[in-house]
C-alpha atoms as a PDB file:
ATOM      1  CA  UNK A   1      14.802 -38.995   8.924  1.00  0.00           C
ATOM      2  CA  UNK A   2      12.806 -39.393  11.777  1.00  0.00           C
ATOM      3  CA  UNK A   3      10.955 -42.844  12.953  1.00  0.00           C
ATOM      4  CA  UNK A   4       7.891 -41.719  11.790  1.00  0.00           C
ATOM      5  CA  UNK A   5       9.076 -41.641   8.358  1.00  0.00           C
ATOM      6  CA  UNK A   6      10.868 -44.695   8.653  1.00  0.00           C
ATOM      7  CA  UNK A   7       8.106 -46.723   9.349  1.00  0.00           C
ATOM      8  CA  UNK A   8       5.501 -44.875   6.244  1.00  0.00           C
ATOM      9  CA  UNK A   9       8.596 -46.071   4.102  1.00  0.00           C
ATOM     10  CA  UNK A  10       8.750 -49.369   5.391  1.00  0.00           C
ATOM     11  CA  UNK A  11       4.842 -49.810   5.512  1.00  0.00           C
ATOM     12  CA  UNK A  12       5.022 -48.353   1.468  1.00  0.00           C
ATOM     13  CA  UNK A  13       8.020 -50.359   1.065  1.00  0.00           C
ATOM     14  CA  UNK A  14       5.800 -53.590   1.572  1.00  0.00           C
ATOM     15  CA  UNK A  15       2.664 -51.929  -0.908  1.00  0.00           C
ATOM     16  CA  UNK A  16       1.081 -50.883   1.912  1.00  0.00           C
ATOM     17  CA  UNK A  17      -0.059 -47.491   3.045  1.00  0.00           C
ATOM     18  CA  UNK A  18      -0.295 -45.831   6.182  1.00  0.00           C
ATOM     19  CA  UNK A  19      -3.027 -43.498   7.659  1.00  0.00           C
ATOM     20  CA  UNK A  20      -2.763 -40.946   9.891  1.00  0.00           C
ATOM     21  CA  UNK A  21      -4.900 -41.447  13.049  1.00  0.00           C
ATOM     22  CA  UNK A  22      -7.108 -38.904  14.778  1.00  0.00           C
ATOM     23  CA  UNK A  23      -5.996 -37.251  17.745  1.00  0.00           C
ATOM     24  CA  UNK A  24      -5.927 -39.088  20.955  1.00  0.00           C
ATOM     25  CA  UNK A  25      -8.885 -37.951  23.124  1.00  0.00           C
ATOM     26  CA  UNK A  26      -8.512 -36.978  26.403  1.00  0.00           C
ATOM     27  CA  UNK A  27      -9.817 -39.281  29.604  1.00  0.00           C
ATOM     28  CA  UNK A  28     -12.795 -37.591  30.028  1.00  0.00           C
ATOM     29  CA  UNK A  29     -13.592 -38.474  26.329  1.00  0.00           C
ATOM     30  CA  UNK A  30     -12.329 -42.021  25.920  1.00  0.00           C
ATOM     31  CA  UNK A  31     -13.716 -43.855  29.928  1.00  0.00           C
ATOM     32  CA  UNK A  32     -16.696 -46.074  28.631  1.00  0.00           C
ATOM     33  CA  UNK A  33     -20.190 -45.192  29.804  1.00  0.00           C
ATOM     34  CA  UNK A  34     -21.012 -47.154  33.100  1.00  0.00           C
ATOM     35  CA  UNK A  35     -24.289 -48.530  31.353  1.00  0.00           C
ATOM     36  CA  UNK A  36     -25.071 -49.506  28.322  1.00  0.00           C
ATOM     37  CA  UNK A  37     -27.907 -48.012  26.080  1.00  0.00           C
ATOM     38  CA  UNK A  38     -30.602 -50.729  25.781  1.00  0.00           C
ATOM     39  CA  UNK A  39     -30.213 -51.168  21.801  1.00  0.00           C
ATOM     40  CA  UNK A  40     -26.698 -51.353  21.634  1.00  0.00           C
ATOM     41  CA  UNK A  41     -24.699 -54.699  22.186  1.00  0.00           C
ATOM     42  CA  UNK A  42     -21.964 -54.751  25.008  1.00  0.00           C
ATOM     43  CA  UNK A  43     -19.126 -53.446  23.257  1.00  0.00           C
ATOM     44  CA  UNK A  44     -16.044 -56.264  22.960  1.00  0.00           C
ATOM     45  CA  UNK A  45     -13.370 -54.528  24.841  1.00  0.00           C
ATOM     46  CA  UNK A  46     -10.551 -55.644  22.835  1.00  0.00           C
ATOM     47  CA  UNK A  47     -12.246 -54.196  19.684  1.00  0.00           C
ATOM     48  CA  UNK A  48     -12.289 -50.877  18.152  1.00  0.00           C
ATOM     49  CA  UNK A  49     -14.431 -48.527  16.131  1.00  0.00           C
ATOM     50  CA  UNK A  50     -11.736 -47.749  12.713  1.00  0.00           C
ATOM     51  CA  UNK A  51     -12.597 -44.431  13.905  1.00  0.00           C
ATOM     52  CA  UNK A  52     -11.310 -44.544  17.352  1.00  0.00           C
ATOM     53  CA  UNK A  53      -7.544 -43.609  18.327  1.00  0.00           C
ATOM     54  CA  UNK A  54      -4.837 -46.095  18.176  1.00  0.00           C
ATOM     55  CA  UNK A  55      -1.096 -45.276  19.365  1.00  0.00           C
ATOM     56  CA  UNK A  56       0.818 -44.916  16.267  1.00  0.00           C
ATOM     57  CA  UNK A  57       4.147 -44.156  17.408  1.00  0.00           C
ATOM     58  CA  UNK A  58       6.924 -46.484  18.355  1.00  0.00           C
ATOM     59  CA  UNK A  59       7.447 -46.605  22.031  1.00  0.00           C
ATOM     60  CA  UNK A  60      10.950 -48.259  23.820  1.00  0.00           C
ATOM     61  CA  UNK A  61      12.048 -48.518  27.132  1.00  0.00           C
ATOM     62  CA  UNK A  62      14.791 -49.759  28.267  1.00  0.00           C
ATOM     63  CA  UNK A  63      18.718 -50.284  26.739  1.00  0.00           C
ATOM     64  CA  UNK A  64      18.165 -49.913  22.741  1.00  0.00           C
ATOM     65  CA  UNK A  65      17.537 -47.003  21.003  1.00  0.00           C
ATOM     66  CA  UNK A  66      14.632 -46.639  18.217  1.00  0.00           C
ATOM     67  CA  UNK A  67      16.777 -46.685  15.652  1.00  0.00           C
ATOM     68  CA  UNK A  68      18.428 -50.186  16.601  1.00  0.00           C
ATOM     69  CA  UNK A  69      14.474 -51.262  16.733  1.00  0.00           C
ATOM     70  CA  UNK A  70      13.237 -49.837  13.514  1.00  0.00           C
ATOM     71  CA  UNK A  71      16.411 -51.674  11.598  1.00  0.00           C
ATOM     72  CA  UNK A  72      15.096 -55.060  12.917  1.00  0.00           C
ATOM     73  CA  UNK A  73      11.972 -54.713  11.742  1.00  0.00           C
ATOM     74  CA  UNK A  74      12.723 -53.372   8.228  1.00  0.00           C
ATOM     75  CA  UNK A  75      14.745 -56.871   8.436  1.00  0.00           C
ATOM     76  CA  UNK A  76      11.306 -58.774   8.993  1.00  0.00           C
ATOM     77  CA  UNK A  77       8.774 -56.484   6.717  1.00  0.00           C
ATOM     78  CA  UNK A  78       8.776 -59.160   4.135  1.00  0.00           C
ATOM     79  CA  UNK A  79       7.387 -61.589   7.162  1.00  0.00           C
ATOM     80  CA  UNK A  80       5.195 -59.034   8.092  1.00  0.00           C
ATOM     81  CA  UNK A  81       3.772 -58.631   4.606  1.00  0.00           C
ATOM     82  CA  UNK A  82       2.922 -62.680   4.814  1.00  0.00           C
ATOM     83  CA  UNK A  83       1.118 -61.693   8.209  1.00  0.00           C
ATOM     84  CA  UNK A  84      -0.830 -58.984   5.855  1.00  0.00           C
ATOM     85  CA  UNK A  85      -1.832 -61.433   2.968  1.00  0.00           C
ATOM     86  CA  UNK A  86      -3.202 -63.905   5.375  1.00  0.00           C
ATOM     87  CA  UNK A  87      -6.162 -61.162   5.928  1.00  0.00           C
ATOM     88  CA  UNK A  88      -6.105 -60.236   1.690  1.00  0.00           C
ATOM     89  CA  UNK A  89      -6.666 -63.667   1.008  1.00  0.00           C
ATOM     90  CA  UNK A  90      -9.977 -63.927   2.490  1.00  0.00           C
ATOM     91  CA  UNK A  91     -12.849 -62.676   0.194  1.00  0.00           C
ATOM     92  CA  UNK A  92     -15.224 -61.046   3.244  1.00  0.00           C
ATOM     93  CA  UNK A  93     -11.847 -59.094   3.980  1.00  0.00           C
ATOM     94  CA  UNK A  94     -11.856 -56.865   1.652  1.00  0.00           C
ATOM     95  CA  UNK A  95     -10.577 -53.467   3.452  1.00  0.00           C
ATOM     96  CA  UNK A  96      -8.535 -54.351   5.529  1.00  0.00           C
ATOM     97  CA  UNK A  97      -7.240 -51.363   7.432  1.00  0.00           C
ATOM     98  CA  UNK A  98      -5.445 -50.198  10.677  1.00  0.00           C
ATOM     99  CA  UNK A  99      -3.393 -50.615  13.299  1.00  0.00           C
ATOM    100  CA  UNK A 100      -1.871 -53.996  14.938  1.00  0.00           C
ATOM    101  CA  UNK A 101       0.224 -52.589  18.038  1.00  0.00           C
ATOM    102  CA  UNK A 102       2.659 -55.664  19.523  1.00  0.00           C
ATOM    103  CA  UNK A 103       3.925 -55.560  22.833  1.00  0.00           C
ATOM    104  CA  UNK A 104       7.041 -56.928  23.669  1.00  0.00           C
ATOM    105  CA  UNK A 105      10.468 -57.538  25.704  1.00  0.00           C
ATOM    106  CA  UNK A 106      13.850 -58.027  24.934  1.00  0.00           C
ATOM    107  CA  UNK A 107      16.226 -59.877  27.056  1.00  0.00           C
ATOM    108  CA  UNK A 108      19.685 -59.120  27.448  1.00  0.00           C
ATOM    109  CA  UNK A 109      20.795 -61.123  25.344  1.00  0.00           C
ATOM    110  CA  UNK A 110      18.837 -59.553  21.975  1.00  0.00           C
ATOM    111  CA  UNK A 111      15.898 -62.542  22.308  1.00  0.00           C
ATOM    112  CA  UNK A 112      11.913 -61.715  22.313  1.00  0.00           C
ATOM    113  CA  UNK A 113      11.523 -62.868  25.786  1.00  0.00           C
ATOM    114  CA  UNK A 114       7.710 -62.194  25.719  1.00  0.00           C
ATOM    115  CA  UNK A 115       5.673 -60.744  23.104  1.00  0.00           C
ATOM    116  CA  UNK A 116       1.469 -60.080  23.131  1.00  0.00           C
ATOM    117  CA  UNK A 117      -1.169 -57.955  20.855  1.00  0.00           C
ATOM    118  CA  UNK A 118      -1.792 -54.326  22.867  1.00  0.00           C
ATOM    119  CA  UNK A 119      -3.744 -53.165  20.928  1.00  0.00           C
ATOM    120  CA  UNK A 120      -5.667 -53.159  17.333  1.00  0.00           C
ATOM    121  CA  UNK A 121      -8.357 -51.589  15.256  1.00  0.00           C
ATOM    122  CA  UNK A 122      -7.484 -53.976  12.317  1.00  0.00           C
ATOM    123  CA  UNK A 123     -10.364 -56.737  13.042  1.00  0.00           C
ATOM    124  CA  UNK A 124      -8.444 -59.817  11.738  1.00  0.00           C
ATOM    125  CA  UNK A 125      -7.441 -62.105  14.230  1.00  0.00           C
ATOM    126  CA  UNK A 126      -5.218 -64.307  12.164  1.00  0.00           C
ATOM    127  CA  UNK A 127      -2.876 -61.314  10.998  1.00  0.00           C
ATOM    128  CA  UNK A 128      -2.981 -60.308  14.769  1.00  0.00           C
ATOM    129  CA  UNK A 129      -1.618 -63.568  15.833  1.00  0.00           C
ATOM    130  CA  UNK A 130       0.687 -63.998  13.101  1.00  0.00           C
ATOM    131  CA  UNK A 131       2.772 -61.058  13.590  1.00  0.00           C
ATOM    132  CA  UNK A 132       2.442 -61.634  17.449  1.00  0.00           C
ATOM    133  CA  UNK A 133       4.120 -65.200  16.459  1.00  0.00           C
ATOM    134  CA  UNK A 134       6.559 -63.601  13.773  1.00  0.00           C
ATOM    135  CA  UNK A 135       7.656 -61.278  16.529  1.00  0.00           C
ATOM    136  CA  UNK A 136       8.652 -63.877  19.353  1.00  0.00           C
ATOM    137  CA  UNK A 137      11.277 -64.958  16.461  1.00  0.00           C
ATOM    138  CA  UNK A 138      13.133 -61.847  15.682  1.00  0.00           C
ATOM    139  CA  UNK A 139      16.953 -61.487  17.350  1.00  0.00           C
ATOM    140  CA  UNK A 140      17.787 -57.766  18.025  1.00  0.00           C
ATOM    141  CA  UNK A 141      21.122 -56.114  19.254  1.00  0.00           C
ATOM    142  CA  UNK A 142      22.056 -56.687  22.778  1.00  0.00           C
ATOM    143  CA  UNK A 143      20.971 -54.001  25.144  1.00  0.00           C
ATOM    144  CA  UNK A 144      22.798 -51.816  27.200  1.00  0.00           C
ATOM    145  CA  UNK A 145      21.727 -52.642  30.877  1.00  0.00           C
ATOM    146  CA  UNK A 146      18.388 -55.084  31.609  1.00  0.00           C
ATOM    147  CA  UNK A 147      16.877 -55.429  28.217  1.00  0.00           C
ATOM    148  CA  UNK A 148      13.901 -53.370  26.452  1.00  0.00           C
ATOM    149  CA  UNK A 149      10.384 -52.911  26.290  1.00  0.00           C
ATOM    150  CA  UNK A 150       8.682 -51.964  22.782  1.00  0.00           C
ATOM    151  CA  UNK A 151       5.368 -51.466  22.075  1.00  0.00           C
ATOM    152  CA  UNK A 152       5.691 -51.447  18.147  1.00  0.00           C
ATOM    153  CA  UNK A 153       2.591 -50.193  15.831  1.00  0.00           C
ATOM    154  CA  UNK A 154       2.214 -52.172  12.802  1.00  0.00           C
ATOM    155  CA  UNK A 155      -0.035 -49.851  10.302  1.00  0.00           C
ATOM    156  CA  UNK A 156      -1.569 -51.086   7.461  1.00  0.00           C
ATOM    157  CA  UNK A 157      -3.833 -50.545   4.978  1.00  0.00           C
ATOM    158  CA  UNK A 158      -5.459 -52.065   1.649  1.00  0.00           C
ATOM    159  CA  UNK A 159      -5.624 -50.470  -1.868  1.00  0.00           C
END
């Protein structure tokens, strides 16, 4: 089973689904124009269009394997599903859908050493921060060498 499916059984496992994302565009497509038009607002850098590429894939550097990261966070997905019904419970929220990517490292010792939002197209905050927080707590198997790096996509979606 590859980590792909993994993580759509994990995000259905919680009675969530997960969507697929559009291609990512190339440079060319994504570098911001170097002036706005007069109409629009200055976009918020650190929000998205829903429409707009997000990674969705699992990414790990360093002494642990995706595997040994996946397992962890199957551990946590009831957590995570807390982090999810902070959004639901608000009545103006009521699609909430995307991506939450979390950035973080792993000393060598298993511990979050340092853990920070990379990226989102979900547009709740709170749920951002919570699983940000939720993450910083988590205990994962010692790595071989210097620790790890993960940058792990959280996707979820209303129904």
């Amino acid at each position: 089973m590859t980590n792909a499916s993994r993580s759509t059984i994990c995000a259905l496992a919680l009675g969530l689904a997960c969507e697929k994302q559009p291609p990512t565009a190339t440079p060319e497509e994504t570098e911001p124009s170097t002036e706005p038009a007069e109409d629009e607002p200055e976009p918020d850098k650190k929000k998205r269009k829903q429409e707009d590429p997000i990674a969705t894939e699992m990414t790990v550097e360093g002494g642990l394997s995706k595997d040994q990261v996946q397992k962890v966070v199957d551990e946590h997905f009831t957590e995570v599903r807390k982090c999810f019904d902070i959004g639901l419970g608000r009545p103006d929220d009521v699609n909430l859908t995307g991506a939450i990517v979390v950035r973080f490292g792993i000393d060598d010792a298993g511990k979050v050493d340092e853990q920070a939002l990379e990226d989102s197209n979900f547009y709740d905050t709170e749920t951002e921060h919570c699983l940000v927080d939720l993450v910083k707590g988590w205990t994962f198997p010692k790595p071989k060498g210097k620790g790890a790096k993960v940058k792990y996509p959280f996707l979820l979606r209303s129904y």
